[in-house]
PDB file of N, CA and C in Angstrom:
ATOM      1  N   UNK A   1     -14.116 -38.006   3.656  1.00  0.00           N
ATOM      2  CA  UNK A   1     -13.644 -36.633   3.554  1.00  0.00           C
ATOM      3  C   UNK A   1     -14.633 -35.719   4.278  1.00  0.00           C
ATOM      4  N   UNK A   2     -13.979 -34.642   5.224  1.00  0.00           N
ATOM      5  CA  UNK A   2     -15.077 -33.858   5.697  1.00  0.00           C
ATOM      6  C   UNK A   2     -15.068 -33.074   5.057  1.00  0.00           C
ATOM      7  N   UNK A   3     -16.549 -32.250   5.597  1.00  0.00           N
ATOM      8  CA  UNK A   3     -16.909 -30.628   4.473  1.00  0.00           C
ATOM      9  C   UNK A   3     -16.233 -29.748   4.886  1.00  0.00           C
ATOM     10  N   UNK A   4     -15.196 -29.747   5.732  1.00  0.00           N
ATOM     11  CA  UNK A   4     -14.319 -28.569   5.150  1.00  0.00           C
ATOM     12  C   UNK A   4     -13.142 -29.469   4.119  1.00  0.00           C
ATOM     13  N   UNK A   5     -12.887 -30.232   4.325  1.00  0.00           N
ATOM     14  CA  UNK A   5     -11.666 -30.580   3.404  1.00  0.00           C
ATOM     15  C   UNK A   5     -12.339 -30.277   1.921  1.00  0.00           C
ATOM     16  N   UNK A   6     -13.525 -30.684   1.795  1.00  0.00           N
ATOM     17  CA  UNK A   6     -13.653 -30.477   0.705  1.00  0.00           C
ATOM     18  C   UNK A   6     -14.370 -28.953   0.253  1.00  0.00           C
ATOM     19  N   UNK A   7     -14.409 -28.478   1.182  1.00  0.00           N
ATOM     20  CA  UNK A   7     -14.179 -26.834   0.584  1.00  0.00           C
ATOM     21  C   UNK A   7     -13.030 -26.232   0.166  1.00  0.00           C
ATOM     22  N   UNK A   8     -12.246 -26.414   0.852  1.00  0.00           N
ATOM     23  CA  UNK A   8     -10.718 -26.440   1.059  1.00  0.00           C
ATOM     24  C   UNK A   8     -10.334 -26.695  -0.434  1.00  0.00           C
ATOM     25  N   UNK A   9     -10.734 -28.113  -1.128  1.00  0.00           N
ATOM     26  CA  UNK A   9     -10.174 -28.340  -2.179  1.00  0.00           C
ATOM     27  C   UNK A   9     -11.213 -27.485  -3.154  1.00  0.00           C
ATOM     28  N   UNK A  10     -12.196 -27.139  -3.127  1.00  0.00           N
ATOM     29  CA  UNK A  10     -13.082 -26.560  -3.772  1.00  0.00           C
ATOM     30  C   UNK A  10     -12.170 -25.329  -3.823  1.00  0.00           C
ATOM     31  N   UNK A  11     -12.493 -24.535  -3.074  1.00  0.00           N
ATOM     32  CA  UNK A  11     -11.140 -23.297  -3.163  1.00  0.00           C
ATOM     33  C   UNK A  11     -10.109 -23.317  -3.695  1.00  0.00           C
ATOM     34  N   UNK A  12      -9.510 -23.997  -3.539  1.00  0.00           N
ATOM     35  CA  UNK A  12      -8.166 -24.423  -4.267  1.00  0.00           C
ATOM     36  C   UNK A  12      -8.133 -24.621  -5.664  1.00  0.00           C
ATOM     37  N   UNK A  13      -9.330 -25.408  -5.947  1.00  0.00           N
ATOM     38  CA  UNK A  13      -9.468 -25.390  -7.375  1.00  0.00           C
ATOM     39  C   UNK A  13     -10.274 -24.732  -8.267  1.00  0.00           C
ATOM     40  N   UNK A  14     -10.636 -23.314  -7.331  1.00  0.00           N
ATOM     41  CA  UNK A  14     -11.488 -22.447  -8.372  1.00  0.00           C
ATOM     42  C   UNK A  14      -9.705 -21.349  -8.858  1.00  0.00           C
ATOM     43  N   UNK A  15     -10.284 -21.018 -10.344  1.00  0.00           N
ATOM     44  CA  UNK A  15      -8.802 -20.052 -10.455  1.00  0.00           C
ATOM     45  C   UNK A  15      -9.572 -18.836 -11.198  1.00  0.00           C
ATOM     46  N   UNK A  16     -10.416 -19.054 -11.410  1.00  0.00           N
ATOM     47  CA  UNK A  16     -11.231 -17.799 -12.287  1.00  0.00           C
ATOM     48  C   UNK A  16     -11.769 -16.647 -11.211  1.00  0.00           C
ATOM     49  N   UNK A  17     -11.805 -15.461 -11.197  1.00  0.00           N
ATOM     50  CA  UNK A  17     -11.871 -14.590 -10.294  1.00  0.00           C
ATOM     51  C   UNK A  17     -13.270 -14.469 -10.115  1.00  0.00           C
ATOM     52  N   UNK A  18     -14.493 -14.663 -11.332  1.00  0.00           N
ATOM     53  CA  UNK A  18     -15.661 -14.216 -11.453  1.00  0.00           C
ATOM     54  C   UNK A  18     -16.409 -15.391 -11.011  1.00  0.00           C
ATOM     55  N   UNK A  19     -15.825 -16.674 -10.859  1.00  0.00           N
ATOM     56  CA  UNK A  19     -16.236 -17.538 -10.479  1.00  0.00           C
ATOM     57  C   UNK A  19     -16.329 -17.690  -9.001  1.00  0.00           C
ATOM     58  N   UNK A  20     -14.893 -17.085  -8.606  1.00  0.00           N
ATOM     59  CA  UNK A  20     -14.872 -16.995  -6.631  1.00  0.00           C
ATOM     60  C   UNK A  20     -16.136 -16.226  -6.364  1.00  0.00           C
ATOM     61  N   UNK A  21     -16.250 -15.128  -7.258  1.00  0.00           N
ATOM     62  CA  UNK A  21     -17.121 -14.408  -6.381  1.00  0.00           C
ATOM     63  C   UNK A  21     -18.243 -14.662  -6.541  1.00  0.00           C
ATOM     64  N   UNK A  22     -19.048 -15.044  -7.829  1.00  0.00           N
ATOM     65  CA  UNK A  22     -20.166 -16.119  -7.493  1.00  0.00           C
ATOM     66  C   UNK A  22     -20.455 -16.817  -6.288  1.00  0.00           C
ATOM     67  N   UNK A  23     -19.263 -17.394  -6.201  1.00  0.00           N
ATOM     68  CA  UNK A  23     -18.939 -19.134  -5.239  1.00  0.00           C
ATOM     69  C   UNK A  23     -19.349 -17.879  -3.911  1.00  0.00           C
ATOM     70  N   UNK A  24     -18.499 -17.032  -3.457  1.00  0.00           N
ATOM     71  CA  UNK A  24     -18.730 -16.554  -2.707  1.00  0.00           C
ATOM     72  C   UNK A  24     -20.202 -15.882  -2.662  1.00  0.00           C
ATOM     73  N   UNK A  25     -20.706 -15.307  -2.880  1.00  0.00           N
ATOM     74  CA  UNK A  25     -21.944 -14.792  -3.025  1.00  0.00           C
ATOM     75  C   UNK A  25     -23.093 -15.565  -2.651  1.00  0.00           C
ATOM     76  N   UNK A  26     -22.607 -16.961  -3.400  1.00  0.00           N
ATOM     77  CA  UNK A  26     -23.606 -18.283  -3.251  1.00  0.00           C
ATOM     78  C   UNK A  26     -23.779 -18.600  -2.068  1.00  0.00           C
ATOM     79  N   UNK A  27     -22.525 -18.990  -1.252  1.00  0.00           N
ATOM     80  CA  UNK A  27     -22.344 -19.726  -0.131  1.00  0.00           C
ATOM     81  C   UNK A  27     -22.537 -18.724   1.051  1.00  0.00           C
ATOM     82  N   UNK A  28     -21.698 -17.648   1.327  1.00  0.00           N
ATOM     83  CA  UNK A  28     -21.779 -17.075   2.733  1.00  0.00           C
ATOM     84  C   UNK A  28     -23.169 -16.086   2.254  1.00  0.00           C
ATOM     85  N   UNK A  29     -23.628 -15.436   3.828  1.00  0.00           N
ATOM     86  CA  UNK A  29     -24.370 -14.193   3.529  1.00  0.00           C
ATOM     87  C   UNK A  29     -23.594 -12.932   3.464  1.00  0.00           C
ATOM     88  N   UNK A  30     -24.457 -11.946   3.283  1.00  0.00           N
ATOM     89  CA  UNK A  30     -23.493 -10.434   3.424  1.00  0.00           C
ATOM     90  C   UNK A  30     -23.163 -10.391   4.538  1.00  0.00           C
ATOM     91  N   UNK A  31     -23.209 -11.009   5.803  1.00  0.00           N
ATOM     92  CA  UNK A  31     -22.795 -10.563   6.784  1.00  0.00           C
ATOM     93  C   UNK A  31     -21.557 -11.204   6.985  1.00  0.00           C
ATOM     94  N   UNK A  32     -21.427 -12.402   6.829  1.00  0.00           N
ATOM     95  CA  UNK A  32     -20.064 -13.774   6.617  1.00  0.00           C
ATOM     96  C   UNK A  32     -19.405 -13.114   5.537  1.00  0.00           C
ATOM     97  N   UNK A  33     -19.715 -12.264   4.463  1.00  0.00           N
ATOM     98  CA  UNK A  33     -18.676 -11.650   3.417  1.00  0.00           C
ATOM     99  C   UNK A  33     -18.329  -9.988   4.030  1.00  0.00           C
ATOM    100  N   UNK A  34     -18.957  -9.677   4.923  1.00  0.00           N
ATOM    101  CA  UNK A  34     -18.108  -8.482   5.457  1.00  0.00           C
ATOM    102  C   UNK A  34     -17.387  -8.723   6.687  1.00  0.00           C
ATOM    103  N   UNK A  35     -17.676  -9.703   7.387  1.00  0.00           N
ATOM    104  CA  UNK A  35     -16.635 -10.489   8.739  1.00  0.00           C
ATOM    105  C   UNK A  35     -15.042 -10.646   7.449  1.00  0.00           C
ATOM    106  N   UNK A  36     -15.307 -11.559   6.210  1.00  0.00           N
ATOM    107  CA  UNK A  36     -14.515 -11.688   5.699  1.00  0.00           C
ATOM    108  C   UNK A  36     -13.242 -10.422   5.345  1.00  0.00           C
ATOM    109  N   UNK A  37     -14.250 -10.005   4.824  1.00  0.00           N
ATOM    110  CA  UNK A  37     -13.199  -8.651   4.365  1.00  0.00           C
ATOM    111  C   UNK A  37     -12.917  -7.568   5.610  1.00  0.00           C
ATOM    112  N   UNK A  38     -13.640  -7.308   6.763  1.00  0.00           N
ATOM    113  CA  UNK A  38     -13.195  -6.505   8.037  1.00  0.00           C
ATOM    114  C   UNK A  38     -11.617  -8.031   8.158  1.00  0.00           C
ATOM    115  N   UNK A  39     -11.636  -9.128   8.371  1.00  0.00           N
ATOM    116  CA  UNK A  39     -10.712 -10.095   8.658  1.00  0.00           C
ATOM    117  C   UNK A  39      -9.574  -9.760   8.059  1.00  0.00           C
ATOM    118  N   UNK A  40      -9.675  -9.500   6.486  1.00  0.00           N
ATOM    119  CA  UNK A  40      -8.599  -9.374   6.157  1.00  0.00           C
ATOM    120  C   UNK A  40      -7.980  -7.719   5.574  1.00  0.00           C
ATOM    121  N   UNK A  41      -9.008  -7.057   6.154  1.00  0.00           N
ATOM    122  CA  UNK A  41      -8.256  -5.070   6.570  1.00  0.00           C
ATOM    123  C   UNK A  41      -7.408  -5.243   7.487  1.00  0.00           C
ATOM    124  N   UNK A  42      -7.882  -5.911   8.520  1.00  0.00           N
ATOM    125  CA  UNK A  42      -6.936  -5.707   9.665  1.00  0.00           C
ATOM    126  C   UNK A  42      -5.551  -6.438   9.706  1.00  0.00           C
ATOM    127  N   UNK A  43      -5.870  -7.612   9.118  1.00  0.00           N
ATOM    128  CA  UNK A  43      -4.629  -8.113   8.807  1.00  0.00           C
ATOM    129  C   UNK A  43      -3.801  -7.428   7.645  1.00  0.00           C
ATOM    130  N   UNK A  44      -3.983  -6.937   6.797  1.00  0.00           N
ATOM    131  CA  UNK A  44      -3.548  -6.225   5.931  1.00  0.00           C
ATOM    132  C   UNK A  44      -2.760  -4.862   6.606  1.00  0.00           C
ATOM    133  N   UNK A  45      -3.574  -4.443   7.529  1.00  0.00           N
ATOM    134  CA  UNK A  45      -3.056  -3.240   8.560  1.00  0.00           C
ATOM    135  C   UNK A  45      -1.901  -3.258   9.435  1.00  0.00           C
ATOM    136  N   UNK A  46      -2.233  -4.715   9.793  1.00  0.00           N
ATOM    137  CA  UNK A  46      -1.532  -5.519  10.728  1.00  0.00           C
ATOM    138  C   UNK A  46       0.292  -5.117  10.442  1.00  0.00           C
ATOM    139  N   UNK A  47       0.143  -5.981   9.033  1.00  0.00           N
ATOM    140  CA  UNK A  47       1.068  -6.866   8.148  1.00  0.00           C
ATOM    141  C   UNK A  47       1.708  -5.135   8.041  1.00  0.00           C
ATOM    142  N   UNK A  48       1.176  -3.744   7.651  1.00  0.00           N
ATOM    143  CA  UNK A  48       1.854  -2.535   6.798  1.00  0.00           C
ATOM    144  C   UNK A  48       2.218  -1.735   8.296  1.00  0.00           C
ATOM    145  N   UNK A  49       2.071  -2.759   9.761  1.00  0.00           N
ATOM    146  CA  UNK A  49       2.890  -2.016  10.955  1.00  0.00           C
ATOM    147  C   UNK A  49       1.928  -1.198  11.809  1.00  0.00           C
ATOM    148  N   UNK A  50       0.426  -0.782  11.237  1.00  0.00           N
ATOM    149  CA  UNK A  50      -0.073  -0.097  11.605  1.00  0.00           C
ATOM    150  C   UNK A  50      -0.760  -0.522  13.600  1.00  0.00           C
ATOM    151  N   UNK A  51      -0.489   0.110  14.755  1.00  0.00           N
ATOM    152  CA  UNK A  51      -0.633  -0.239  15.879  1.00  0.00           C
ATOM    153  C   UNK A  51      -2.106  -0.807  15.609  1.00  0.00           C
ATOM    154  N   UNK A  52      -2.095  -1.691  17.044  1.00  0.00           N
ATOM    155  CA  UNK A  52      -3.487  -2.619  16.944  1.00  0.00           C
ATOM    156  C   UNK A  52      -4.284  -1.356  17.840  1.00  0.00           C
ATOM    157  N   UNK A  53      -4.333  -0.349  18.719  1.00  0.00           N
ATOM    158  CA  UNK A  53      -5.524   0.439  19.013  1.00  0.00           C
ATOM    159  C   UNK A  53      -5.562   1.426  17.872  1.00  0.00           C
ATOM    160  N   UNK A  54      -4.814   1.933  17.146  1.00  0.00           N
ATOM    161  CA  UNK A  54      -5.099   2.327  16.146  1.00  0.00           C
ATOM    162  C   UNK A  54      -6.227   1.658  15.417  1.00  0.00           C
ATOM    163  N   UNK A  55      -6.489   0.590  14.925  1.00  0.00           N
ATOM    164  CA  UNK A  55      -7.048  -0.353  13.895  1.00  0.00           C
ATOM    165  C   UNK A  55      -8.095  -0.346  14.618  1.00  0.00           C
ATOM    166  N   UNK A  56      -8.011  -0.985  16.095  1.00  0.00           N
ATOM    167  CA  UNK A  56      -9.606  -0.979  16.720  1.00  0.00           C
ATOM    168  C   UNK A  56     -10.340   0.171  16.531  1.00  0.00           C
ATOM    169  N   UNK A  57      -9.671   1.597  16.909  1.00  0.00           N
ATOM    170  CA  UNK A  57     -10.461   2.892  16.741  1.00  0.00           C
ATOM    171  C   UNK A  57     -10.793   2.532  15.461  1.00  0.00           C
ATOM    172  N   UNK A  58      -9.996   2.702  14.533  1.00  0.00           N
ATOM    173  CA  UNK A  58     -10.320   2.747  13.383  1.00  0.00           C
ATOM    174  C   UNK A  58     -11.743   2.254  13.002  1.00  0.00           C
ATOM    175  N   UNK A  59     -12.039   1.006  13.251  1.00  0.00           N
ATOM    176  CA  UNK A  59     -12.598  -0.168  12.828  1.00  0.00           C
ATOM    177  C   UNK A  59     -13.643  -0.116  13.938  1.00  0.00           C
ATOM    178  N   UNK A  60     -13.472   0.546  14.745  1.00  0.00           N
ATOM    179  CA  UNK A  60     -14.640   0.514  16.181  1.00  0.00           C
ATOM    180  C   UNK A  60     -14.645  -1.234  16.640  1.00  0.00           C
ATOM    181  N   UNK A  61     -13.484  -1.548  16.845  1.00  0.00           N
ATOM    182  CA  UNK A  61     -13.975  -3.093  16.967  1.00  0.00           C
ATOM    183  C   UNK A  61     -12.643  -3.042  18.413  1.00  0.00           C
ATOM    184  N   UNK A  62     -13.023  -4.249  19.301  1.00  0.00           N
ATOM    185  CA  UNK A  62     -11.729  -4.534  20.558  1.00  0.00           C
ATOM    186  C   UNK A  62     -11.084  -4.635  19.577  1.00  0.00           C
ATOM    187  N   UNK A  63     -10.266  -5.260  20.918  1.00  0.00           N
ATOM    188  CA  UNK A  63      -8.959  -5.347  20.935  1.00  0.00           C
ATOM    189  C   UNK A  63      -8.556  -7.148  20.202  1.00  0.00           C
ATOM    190  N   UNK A  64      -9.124  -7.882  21.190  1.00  0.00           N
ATOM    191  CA  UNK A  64      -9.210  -9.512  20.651  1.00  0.00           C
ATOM    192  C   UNK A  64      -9.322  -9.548  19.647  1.00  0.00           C
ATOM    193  N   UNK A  65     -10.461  -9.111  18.629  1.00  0.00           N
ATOM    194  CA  UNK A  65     -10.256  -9.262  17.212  1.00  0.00           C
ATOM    195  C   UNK A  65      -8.861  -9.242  16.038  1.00  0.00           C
ATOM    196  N   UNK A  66      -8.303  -7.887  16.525  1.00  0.00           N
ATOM    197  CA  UNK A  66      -6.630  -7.747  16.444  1.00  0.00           C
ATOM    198  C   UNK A  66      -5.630  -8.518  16.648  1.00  0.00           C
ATOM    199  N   UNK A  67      -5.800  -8.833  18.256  1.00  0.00           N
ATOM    200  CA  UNK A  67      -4.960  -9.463  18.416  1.00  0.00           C
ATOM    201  C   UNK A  67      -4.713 -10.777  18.048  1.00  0.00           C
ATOM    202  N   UNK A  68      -5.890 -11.273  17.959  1.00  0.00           N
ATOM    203  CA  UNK A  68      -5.728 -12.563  16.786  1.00  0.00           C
ATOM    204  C   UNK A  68      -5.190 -12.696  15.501  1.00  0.00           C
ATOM    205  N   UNK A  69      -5.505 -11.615  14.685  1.00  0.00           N
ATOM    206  CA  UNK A  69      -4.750 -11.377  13.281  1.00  0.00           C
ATOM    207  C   UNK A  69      -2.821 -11.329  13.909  1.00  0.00           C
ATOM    208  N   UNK A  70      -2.509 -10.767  14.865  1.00  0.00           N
ATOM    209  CA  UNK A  70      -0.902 -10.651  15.139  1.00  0.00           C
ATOM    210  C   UNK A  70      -0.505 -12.065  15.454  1.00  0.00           C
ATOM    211  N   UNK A  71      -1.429 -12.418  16.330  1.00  0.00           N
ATOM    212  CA  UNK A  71      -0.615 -14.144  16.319  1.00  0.00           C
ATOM    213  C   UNK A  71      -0.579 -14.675  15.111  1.00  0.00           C
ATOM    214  N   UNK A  72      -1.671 -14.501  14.137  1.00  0.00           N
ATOM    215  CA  UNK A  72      -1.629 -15.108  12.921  1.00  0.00           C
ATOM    216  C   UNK A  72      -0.365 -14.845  12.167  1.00  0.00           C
ATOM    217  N   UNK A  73      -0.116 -13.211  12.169  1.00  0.00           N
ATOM    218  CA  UNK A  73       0.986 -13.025  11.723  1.00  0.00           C
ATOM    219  C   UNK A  73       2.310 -13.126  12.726  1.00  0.00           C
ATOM    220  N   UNK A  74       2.657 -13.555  13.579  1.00  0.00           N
ATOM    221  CA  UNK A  74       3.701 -13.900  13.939  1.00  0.00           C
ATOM    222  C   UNK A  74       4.007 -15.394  14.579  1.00  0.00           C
ATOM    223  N   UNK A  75       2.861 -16.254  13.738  1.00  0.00           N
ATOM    224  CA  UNK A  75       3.519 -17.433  13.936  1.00  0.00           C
ATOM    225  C   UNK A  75       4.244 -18.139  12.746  1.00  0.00           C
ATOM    226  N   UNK A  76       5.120 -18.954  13.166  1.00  0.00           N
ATOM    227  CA  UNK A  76       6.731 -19.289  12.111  1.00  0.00           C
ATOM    228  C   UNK A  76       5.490 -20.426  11.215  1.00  0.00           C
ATOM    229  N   UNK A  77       6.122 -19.530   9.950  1.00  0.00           N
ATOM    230  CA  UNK A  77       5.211 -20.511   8.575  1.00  0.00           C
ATOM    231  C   UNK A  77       4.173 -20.291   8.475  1.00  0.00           C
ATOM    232  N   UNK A  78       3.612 -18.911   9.058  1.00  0.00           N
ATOM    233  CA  UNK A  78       2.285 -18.345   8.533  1.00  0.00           C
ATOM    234  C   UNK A  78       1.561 -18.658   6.980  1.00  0.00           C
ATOM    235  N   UNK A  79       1.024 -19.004   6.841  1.00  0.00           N
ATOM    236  CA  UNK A  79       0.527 -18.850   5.357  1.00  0.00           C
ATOM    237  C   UNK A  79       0.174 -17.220   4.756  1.00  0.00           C
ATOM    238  N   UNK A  80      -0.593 -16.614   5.812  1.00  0.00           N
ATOM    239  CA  UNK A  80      -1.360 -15.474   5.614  1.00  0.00           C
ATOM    240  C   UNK A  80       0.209 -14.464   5.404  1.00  0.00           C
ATOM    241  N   UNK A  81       0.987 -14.675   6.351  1.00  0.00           N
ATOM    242  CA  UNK A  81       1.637 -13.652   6.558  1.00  0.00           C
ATOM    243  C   UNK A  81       2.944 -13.759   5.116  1.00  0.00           C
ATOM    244  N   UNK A  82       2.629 -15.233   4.566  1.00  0.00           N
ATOM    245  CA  UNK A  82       3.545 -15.706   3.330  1.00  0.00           C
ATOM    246  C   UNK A  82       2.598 -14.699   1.903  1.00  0.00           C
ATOM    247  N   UNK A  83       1.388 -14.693   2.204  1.00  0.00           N
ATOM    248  CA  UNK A  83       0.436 -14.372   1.300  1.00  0.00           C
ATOM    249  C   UNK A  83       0.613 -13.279   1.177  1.00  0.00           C
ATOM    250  N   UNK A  84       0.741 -12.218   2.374  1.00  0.00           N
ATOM    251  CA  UNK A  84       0.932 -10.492   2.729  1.00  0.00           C
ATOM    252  C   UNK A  84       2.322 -10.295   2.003  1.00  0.00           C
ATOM    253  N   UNK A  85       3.311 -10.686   2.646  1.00  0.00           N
ATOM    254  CA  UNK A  85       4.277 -10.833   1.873  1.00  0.00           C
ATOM    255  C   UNK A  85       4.617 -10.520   0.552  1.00  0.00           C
ATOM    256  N   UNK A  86       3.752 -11.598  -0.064  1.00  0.00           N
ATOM    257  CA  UNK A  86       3.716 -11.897  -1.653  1.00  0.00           C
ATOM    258  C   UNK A  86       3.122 -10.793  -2.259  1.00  0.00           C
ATOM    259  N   UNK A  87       1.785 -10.116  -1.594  1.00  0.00           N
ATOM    260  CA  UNK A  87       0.960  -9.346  -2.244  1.00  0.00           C
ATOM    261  C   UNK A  87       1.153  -7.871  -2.221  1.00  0.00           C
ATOM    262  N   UNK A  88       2.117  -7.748  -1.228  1.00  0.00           N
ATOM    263  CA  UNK A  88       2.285  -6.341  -0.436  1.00  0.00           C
ATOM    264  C   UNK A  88       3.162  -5.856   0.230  1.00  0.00           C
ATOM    265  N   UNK A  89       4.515  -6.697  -0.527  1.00  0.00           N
ATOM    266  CA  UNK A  89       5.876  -6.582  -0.117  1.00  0.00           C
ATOM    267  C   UNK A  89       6.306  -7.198   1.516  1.00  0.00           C
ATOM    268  N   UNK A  90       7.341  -7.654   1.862  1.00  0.00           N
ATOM    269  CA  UNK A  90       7.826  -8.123   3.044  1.00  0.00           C
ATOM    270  C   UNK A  90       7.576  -7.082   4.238  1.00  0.00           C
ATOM    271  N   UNK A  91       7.398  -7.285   5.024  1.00  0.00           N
ATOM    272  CA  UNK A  91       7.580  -6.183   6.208  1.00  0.00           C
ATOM    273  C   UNK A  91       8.248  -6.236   6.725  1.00  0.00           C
ATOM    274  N   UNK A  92       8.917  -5.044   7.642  1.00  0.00           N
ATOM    275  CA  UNK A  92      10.102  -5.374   8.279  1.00  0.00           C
ATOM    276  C   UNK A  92       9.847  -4.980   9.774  1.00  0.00           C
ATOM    277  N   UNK A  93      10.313  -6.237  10.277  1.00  0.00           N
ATOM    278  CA  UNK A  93       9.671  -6.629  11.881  1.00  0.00           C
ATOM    279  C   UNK A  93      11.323  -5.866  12.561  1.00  0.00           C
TER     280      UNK A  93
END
């Protein structure tokens, strides 16, 4: 088994919220936990329609960064974009 699979299942099988964030805290630095969460603003931004130079201004970040979150969300059987979905109502493309 490699070490991501078994992070993978590690993740999977944490369900306690105070425990992720331990886990998290433990493992990445502050800088790997704010890549994290800038990762998933934009996708979140993404997902509620908001334009991608919008988000870059926003965010002072290119363009590539963005545009990676849109492929994410517009490829068929996204997980992320199943997750947005779930968390933050459907969007309408």
């Amino acid at each position: 088994m490699t070490a991501r699979h078994e992070l993978e299942k590690i993740f999977a099988d944490i369900h306690d919220h105070q425990e992720m964030a331990s886990f998290f805290q433990e493992i990445f630095t502050p800088k790997e936990i704010k890549d994290l969460e800038l990762r998933w603003e934009l996708l979140k931004e993404l997902h509620a329609g908001h334009a991608q130079r919008t988000i870059a201004a926003r965010h002072q970040i290119s363009l590539c960064k963005i545009t990676r979150g849109s492929k994410i969300l517009k490829k068929p059987g996204s997980v992320t974009r199943k997750l947005l979905d779930e968390h933050y109502g459907s969007r309408k493309d």
